[in-house]
N, C-alpha and C. Protein backbone atom coordinates (compact mmCIF):
# COMPACT_ATOMS: atom_id res chain seq x y z
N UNK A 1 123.03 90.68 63.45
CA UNK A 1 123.43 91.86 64.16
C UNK A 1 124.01 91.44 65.51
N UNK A 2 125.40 91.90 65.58
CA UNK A 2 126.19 91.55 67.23
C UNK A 2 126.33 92.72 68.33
N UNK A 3 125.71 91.93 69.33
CA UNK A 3 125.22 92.77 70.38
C UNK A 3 126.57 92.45 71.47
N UNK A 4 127.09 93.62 72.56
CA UNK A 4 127.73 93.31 73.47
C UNK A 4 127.33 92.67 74.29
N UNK A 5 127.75 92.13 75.15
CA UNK A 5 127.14 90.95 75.84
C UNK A 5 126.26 91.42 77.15
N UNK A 6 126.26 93.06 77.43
CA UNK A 6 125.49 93.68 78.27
C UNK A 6 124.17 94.29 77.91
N UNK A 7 123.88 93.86 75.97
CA UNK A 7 122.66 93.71 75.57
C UNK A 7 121.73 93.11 76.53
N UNK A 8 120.32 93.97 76.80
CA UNK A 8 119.35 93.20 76.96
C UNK A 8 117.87 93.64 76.20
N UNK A 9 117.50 93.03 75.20
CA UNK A 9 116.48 93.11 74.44
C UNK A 9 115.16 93.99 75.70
N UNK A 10 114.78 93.49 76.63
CA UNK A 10 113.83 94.70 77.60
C UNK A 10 113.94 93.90 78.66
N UNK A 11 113.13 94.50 79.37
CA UNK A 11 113.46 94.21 80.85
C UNK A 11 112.81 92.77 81.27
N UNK A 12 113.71 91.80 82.11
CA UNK A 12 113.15 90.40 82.62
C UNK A 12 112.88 90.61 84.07
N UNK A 13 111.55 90.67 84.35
CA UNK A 13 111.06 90.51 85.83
C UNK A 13 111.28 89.55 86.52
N UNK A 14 111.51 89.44 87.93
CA UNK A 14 112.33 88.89 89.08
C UNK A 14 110.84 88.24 89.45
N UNK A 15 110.24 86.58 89.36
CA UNK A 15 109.18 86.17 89.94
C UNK A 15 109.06 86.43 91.36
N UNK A 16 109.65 86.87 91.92
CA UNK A 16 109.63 87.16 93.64
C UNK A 16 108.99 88.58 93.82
N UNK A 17 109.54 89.18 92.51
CA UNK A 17 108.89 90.79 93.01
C UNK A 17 107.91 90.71 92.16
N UNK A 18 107.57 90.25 90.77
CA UNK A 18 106.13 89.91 90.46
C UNK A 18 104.85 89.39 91.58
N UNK A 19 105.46 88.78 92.50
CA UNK A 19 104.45 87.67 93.41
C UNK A 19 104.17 88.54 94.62
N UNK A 20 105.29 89.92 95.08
CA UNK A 20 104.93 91.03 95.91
C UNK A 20 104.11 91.69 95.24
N UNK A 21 104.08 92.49 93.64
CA UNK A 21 103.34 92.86 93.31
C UNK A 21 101.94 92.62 93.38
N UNK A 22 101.94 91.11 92.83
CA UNK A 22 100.10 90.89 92.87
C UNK A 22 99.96 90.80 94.52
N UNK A 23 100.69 90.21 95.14
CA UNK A 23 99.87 89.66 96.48
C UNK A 23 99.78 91.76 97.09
N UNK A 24 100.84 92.55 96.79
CA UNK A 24 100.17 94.10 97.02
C UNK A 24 98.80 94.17 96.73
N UNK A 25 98.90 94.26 95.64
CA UNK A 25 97.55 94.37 94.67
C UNK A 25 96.35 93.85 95.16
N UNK A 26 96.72 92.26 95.58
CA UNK A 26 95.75 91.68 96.24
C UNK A 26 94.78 92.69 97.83
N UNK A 27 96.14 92.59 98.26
CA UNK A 27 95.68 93.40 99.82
C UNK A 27 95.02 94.81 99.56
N UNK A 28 95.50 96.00 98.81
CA UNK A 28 94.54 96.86 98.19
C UNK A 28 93.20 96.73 97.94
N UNK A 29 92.89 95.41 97.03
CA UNK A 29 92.00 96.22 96.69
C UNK A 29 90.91 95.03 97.66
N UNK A 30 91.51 94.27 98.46
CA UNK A 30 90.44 93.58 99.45
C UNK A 30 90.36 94.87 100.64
N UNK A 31 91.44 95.86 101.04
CA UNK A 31 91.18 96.91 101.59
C UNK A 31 90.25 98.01 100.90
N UNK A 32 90.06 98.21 99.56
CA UNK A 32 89.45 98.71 98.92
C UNK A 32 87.63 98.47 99.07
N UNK A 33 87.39 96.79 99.36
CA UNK A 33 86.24 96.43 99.27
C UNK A 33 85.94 96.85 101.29
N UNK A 34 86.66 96.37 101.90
CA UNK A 34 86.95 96.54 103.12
C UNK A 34 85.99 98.34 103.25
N UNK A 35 87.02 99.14 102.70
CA UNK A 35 86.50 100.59 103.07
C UNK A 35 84.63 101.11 102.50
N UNK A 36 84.65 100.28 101.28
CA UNK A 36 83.46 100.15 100.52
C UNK A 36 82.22 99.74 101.81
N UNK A 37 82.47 98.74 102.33
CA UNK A 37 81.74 98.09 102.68
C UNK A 37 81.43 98.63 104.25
N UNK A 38 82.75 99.27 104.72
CA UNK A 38 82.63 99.94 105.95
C UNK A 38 81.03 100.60 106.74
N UNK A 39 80.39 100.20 107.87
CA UNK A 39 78.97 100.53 107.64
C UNK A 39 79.49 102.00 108.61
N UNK A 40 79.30 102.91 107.96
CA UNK A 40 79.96 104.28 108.98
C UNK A 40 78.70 104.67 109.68
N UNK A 41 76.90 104.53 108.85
CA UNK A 41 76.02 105.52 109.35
C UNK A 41 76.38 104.75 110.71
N UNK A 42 76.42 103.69 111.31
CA UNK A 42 76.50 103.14 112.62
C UNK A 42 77.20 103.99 113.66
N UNK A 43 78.72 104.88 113.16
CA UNK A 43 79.41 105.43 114.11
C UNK A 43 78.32 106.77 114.71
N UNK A 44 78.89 106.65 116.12
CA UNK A 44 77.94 107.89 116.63
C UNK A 44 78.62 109.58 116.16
N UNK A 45 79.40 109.87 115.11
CA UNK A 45 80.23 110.73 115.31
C UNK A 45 79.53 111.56 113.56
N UNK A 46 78.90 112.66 114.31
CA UNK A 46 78.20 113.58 113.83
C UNK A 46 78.60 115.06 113.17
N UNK A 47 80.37 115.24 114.11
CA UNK A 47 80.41 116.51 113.18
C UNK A 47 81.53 116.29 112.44
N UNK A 48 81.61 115.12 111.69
CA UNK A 48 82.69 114.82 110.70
C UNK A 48 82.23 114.19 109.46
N UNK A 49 82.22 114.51 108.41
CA UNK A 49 81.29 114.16 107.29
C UNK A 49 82.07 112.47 106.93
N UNK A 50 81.74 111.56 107.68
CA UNK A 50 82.70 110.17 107.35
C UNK A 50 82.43 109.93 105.30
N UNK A 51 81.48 110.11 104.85
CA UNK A 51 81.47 109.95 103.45
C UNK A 51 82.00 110.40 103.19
N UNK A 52 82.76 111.48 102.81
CA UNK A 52 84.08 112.01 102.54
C UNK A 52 85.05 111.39 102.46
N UNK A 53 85.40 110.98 104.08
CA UNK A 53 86.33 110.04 104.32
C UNK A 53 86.56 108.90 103.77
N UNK A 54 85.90 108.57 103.86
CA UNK A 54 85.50 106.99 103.15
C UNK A 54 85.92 107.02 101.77
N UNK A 55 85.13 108.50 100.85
CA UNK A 55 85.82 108.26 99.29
C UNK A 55 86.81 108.69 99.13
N UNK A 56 87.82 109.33 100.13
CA UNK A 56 88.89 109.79 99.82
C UNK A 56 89.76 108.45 100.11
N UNK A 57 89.53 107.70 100.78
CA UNK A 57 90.07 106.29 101.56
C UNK A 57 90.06 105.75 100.36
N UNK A 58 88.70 105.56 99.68
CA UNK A 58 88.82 104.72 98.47
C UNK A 58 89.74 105.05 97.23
N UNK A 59 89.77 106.47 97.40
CA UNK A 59 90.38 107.14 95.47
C UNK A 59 91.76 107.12 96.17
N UNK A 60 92.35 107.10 97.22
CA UNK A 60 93.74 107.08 97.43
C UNK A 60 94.22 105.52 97.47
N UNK A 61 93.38 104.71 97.72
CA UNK A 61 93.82 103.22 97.63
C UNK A 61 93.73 102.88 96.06
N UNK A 62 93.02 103.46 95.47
CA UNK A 62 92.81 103.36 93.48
C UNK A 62 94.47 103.89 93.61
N UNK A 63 94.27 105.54 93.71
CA UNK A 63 95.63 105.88 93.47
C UNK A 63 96.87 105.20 93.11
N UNK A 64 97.16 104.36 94.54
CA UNK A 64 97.83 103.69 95.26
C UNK A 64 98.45 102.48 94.07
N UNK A 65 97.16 102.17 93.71
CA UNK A 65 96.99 100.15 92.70
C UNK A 65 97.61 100.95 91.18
N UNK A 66 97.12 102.21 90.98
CA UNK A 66 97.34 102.39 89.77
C UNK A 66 98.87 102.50 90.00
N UNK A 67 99.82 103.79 90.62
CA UNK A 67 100.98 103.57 91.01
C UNK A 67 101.92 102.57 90.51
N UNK A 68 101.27 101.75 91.75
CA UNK A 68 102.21 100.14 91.51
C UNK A 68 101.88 99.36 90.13
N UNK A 69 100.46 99.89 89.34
CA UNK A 69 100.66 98.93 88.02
C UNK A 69 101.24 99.99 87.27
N UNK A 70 101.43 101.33 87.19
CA UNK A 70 102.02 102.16 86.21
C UNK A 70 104.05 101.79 86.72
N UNK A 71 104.44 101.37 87.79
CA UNK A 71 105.35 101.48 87.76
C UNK A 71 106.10 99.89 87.46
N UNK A 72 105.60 99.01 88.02
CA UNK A 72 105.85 98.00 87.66
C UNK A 72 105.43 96.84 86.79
N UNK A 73 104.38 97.02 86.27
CA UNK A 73 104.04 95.98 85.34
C UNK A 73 103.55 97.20 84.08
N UNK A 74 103.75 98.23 83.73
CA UNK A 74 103.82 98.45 82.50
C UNK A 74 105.30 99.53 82.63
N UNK A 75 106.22 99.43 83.22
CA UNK A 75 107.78 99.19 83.45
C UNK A 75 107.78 100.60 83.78
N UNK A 76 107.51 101.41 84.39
CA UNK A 76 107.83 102.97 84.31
C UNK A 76 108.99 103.30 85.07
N UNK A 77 108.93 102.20 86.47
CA UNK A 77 109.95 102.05 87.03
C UNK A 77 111.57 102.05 86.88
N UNK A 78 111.48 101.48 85.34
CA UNK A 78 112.88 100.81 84.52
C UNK A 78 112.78 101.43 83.91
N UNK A 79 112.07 102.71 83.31
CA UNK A 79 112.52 103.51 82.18
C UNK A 79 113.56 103.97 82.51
N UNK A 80 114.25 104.91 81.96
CA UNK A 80 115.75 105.52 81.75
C UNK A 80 115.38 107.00 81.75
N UNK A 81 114.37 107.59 80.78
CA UNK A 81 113.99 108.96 80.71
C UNK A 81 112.85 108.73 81.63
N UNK A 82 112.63 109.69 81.77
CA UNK A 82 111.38 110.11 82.85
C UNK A 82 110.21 110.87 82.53
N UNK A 83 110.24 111.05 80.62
CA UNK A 83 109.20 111.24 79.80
C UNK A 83 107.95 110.68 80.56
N UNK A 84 107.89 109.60 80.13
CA UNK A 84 106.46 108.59 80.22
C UNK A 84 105.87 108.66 81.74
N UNK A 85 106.92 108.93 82.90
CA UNK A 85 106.73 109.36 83.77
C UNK A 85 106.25 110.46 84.54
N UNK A 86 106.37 111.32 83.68
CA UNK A 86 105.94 112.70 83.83
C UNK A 86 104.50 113.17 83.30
N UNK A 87 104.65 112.29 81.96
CA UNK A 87 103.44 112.18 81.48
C UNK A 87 102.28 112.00 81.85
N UNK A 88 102.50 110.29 83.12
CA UNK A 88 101.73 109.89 83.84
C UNK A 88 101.34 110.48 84.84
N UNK A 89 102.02 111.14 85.72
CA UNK A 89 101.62 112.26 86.28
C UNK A 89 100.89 113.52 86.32
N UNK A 90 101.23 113.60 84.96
CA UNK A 90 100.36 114.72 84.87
C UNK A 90 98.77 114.39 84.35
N UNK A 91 98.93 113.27 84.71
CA UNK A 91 97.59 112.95 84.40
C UNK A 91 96.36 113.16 85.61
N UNK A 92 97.17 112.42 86.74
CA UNK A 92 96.43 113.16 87.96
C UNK A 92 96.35 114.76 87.93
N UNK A 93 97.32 115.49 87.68
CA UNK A 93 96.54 116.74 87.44
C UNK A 93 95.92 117.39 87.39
N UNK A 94 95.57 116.55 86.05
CA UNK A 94 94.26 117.18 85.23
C UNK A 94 93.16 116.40 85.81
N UNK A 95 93.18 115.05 86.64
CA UNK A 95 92.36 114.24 86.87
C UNK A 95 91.86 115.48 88.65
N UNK A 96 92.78 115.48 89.34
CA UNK A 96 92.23 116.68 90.31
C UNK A 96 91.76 117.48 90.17
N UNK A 97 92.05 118.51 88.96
CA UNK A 97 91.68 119.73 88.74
C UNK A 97 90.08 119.39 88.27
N UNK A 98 89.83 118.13 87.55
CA UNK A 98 88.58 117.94 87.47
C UNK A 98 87.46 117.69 88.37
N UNK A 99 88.26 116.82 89.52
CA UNK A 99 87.51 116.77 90.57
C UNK A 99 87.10 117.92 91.42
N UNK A 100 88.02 118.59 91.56
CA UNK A 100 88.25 119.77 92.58
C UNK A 100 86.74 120.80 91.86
N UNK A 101 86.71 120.39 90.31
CA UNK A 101 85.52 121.31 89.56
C UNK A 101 84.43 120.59 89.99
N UNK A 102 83.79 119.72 89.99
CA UNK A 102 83.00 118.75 90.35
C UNK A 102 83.20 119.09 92.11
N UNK A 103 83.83 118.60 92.85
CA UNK A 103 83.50 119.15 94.08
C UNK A 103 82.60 120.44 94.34
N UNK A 104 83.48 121.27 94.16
CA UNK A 104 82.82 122.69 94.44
C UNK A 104 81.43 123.06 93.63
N UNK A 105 81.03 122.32 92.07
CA UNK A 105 80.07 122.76 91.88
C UNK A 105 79.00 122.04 92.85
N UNK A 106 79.21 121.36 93.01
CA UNK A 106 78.25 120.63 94.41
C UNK A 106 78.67 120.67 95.81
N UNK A 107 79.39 121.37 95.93
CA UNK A 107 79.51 122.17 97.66
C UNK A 107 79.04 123.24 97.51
N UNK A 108 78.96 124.03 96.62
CA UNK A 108 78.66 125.44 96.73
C UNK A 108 77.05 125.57 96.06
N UNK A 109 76.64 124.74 95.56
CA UNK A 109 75.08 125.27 94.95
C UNK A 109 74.71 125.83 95.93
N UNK A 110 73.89 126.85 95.76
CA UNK A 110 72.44 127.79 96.70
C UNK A 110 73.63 128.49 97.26
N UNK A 111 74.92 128.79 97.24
CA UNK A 111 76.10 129.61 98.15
C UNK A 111 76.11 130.93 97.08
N UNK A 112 75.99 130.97 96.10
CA UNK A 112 76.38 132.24 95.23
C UNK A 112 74.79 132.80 95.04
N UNK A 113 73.49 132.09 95.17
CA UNK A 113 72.15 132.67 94.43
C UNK A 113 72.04 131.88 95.89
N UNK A 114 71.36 132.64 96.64
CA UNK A 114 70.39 132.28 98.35
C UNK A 114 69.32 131.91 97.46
N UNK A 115 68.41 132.36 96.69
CA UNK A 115 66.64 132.04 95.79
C UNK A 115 67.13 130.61 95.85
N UNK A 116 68.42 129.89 94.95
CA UNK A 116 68.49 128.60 94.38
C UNK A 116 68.50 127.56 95.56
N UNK A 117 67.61 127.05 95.64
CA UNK A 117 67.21 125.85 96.26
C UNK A 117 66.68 124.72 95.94
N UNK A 118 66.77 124.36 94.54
CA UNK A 118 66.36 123.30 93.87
C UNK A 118 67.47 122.47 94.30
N UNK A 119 66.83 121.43 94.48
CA UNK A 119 68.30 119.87 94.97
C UNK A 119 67.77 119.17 93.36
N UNK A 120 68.99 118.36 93.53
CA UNK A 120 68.95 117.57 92.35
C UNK A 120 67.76 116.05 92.72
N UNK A 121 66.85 116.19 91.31
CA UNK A 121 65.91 114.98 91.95
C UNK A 121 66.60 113.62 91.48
N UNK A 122 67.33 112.45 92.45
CA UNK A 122 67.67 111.29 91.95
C UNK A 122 66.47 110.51 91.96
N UNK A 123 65.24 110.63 91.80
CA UNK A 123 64.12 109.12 91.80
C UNK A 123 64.03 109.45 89.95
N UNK A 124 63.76 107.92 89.98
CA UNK A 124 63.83 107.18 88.13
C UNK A 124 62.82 107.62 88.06
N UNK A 125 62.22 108.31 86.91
CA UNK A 125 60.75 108.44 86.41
C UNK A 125 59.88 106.81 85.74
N UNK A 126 60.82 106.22 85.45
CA UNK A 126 60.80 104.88 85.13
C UNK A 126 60.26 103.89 86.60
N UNK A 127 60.88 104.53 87.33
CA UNK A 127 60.56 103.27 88.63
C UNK A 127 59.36 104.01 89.13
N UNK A 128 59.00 105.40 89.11
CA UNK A 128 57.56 105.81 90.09
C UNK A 128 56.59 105.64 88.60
N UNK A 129 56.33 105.39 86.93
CA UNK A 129 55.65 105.17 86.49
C UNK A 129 54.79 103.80 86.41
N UNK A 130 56.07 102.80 86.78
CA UNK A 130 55.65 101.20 86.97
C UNK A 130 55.17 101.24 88.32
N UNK A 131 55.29 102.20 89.48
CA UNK A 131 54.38 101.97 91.11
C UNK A 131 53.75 101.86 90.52
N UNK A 132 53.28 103.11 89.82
CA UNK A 132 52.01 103.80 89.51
C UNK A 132 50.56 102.32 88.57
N UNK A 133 51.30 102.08 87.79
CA UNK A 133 50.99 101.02 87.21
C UNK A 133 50.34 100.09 88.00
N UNK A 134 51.50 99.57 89.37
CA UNK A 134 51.11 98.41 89.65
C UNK A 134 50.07 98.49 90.95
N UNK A 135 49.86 99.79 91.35
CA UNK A 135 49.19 100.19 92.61
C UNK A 135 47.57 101.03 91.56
N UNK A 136 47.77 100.82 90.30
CA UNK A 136 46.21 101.18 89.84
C UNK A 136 45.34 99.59 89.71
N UNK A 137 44.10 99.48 90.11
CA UNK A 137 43.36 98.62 89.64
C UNK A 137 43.04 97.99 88.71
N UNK A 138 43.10 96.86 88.78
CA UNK A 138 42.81 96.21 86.69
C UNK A 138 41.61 96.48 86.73
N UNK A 139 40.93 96.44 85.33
CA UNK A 139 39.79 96.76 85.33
C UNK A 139 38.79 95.17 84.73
């Protein structure tokens, strides 16, 4: 089968912009561990919820990595239609709209029923049965 000579079987990446890519990539997600690691209870600054901050710092630097691998190393960049592109997009979407559900059901508990005041219990029943264990007497 004869191809014109402006055939190109798929796309050949430029090692220079491969080597921006990872070394991007690189700096992300050491900024990523960077924000992780950030010790905020230390700041004296009380009427700004910094945990917030912090995970929004983090899911926009994810954002960010996914981006650059959806556009350049699985080619979205070089597509021609803007299908697969759109696609991908709309994936955050639905990925917000989920969060945004998840937010509010945990900003708003005890806001619609004043009675509801149960908090959610995080201790393991597993970890206070082995205290229990190890703080009883052998016999």
């Amino acid at each position: 089968m004869e191809h014109g000579h402006d055939y190109q079987p798929g796309h050949t990446y430029n090692f220079q912009i491969l080597g921006r890519v990872y070394a991007g990539l690189l700096v992300l997600a050491a900024l990523m561990i960077g924000f992780f690691l950030m010790p905020i209870e230390r700041l004296p600054i009380d009427w700004l919820d910094l945990h917030l901050i912090k995970r929004l710092l983090i899911l926009a630097d994810a954002i960010t990595m996914v981006g650059i691998i959806a556009g350049f190393l699985m080619g979205l960049k070089y597509e021609k239609t803007k299908l697969n592109a759109v696609i991908f997009l709309s994936n955050f979407a639905f990925l917000t709209i989920f969060l945004l559900f998840v937010m509010a059901d945990i900003g708003m508990r005890g806001a619609m029923d004043p009675s509801f005041t149960k908090q959610l219990n995080w201790k393991s029943p597993v970890t206070e049965e082995n205290n229990k264990m190890q703080e009883a007497p052998a016999p």
